[in-house]
Protein backbone atom coordinates (compact mmCIF):
# COMPACT_ATOMS: atom_id res chain seq x y z
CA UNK A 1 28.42 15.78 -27.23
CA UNK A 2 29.38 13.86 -24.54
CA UNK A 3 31.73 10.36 -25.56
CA UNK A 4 30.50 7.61 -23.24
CA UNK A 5 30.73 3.55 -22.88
CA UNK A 6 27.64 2.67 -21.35
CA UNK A 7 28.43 -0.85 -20.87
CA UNK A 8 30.50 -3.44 -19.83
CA UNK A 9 32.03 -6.53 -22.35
CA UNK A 10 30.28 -9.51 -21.86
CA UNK A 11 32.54 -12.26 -20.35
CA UNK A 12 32.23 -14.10 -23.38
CA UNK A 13 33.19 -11.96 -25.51
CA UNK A 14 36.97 -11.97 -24.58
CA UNK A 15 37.67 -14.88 -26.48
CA UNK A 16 37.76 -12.83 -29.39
CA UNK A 17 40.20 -10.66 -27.62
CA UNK A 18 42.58 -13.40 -25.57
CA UNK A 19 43.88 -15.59 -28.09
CA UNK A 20 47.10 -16.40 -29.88
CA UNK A 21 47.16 -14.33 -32.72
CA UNK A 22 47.30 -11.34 -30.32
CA UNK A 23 50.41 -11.80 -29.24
CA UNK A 24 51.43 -10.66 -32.70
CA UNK A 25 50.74 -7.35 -32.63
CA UNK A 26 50.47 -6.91 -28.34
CA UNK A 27 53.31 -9.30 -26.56
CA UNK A 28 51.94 -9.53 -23.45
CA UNK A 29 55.96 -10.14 -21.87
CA UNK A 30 56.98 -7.26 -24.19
CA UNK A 31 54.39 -4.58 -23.03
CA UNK A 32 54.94 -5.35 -19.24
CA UNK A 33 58.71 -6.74 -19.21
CA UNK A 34 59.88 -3.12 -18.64
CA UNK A 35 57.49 -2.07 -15.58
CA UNK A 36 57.57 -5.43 -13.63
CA UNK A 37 59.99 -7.44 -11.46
CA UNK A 38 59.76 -10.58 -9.40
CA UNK A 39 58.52 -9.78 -5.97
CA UNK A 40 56.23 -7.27 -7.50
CA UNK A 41 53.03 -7.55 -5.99
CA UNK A 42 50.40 -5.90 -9.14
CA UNK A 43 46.52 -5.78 -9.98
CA UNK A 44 45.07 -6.30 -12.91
CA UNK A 45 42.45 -4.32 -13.17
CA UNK A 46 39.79 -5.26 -15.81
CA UNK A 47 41.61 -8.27 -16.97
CA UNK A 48 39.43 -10.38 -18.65
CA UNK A 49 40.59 -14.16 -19.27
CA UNK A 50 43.82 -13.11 -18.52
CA UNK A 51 45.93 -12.25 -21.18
CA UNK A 52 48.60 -10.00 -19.37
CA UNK A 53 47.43 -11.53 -15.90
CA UNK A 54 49.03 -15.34 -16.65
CA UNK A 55 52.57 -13.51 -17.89
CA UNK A 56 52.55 -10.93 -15.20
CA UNK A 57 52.19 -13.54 -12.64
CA UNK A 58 55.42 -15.66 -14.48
CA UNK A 59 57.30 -12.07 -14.77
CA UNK A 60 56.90 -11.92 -10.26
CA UNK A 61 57.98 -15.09 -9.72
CA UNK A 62 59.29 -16.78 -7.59
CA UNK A 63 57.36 -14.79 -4.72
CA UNK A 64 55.00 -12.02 -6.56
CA UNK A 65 51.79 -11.94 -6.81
CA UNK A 66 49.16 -11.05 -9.25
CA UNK A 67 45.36 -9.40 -8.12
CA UNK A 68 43.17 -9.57 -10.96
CA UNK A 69 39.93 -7.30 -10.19
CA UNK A 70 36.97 -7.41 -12.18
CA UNK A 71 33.52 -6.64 -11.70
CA UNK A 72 32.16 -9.89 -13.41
CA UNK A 73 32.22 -13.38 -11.68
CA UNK A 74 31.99 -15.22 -14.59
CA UNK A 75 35.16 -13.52 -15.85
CA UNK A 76 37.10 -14.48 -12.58
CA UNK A 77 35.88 -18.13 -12.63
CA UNK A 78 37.21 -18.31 -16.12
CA UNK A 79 40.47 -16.34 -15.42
CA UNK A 80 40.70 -18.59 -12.39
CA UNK A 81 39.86 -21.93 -14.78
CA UNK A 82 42.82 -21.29 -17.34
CA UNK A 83 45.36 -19.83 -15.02
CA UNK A 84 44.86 -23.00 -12.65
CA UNK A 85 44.96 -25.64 -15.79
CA UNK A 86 48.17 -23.35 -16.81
CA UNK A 87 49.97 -23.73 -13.20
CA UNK A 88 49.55 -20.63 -12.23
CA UNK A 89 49.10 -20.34 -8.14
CA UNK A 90 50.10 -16.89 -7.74
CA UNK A 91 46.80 -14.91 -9.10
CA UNK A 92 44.26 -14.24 -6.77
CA UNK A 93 40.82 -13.32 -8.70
CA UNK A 94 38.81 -10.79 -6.49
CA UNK A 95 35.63 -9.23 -7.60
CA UNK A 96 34.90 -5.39 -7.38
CA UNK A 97 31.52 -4.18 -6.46
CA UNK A 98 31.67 -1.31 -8.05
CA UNK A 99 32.06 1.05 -5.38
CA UNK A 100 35.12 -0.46 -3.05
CA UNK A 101 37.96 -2.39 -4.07
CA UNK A 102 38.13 -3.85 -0.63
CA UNK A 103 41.54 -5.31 -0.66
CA UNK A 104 44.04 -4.41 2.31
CA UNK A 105 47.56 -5.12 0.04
CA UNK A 106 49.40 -2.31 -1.52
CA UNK A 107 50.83 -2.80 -5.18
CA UNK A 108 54.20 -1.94 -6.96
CA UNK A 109 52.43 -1.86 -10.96
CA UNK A 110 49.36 -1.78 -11.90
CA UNK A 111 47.78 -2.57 -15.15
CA UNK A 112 44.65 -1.05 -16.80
CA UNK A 113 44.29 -2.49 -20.28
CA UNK A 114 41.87 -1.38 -22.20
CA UNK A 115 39.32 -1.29 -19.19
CA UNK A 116 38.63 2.44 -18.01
CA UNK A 117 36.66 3.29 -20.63
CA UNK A 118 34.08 0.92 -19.59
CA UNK A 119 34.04 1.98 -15.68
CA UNK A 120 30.66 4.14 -14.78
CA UNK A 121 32.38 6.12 -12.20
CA UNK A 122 35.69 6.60 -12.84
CA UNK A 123 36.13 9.34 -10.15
CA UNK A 124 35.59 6.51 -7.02
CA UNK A 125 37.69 4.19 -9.66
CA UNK A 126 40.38 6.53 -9.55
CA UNK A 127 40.50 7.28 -5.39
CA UNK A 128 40.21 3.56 -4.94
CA UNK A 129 43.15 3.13 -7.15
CA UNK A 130 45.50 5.49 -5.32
CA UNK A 131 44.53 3.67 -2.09
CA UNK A 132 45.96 0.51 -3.04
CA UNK A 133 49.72 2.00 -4.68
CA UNK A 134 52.68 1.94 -2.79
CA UNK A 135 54.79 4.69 -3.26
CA UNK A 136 56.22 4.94 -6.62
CA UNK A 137 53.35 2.78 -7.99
CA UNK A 138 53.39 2.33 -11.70
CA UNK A 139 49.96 2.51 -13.46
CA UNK A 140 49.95 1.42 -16.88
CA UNK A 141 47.18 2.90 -18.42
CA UNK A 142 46.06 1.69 -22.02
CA UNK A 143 42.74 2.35 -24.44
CA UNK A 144 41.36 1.23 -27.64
CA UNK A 145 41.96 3.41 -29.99
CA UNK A 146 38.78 2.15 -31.89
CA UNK A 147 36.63 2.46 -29.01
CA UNK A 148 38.10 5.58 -27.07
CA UNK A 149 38.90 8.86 -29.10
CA UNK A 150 41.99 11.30 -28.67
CA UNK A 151 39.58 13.62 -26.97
CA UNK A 152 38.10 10.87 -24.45
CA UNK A 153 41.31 9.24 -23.77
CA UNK A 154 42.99 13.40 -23.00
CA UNK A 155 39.94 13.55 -20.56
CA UNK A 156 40.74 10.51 -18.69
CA UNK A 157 44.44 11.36 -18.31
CA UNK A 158 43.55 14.48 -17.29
CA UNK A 159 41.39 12.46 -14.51
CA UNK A 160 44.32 11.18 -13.02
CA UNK A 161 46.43 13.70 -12.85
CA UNK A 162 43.48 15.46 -11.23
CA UNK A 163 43.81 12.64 -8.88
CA UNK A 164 47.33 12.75 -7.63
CA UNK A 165 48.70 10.43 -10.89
CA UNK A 166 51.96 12.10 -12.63
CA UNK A 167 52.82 10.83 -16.38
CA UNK A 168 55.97 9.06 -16.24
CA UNK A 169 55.87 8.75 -19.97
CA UNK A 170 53.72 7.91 -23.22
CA UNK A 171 53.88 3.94 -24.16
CA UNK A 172 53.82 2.54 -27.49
CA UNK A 173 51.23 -0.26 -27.51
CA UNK A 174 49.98 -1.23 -31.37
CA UNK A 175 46.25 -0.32 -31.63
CA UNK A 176 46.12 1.72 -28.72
CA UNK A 177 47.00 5.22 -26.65
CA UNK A 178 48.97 4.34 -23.14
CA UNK A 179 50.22 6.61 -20.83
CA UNK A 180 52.73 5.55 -17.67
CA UNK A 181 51.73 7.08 -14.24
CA UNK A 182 53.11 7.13 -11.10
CA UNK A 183 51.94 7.79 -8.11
């Protein structure tokens, strides 16, 4: 039987994931702290309201940059909303067709939380991804445990390593599998 997501969460529904009482159990500056330096320019792929996007963008500063890429406008005007009313001036919301990332920069980290499950073709995903990395581009890559199984999750790894990602290392993140690549 094949294991697939055939949709994408709903914009609105992030409010049940970006709130306060996740930083509990996921600490946004914990998670990221160790991967991430000031002048780092990273994309944050999938990131919904922005939960790691508004810390990643403090952890660059005073000259880093944050991309957050999603494939839903209503999600970027939101992101865009709360990062603005937070201060934030270094995240740069850019929406994804689908097919082409269509972004000229090059990043140091990138972070996939909890998003590739929900991508239709992960392939094109994947070779749009490894267009944008610098050399010795991280790639945090991190799934639900709830929604994505041992045997999906093995699958996708396997993807990128079929795509020119290595494994640096496994991550511990609380209710989910992670896996470090570099490129």
């Amino acid at each position: 039987m094949k294991e697939q997501v055939t949709h994408t969460c709903p914009w609105w529904f992030c409010r049940v994931f970006d709130n306060i009482t996740r930083t509990w159990y996921q600490n946004p500056y914990k998670i990221m702290s160790p991967y991430v330096k000031p002048g780092f320019r990273i994309l944050d792929a999938g990131p919904g309201f922005g939960y790691f996007t508004r810390p990643l963008a403090s952890l660059v500063l005073p000259e880093g940059v944050v991309f957050a890429l999603d494939i839903q406008s209503k999600m970027l005007e939101v992101l865009k909303e709360i990062s603005e009313n937070q201060g934030h001036t270094n995240i740069m919301p850019h929406l994804y067709d689908g097919e082409k990332f269509c972004i000229q920069k090059q990043f140091d980290f990138i972070n996939m939380f909890w998003m590739f499950h929900e991508v239709s073709d992960k392939d094109n995903f994947l070779k749009e991804l490894k267009n944008v990395c610098k050399t010795k581009c991280k790639v945090l890559f991190t799934e639900p445990y709830i929604h994505v199984s041992k045997k999906m999750f093995d699958k996708s790894v396997q993807l990128f390593q079929d795509n020119g990602f290595r494994i640096v290392h496994e991550v511990k993140v609380n209710f989910s599998r992670a896996v470090l690549f570099e490129i």
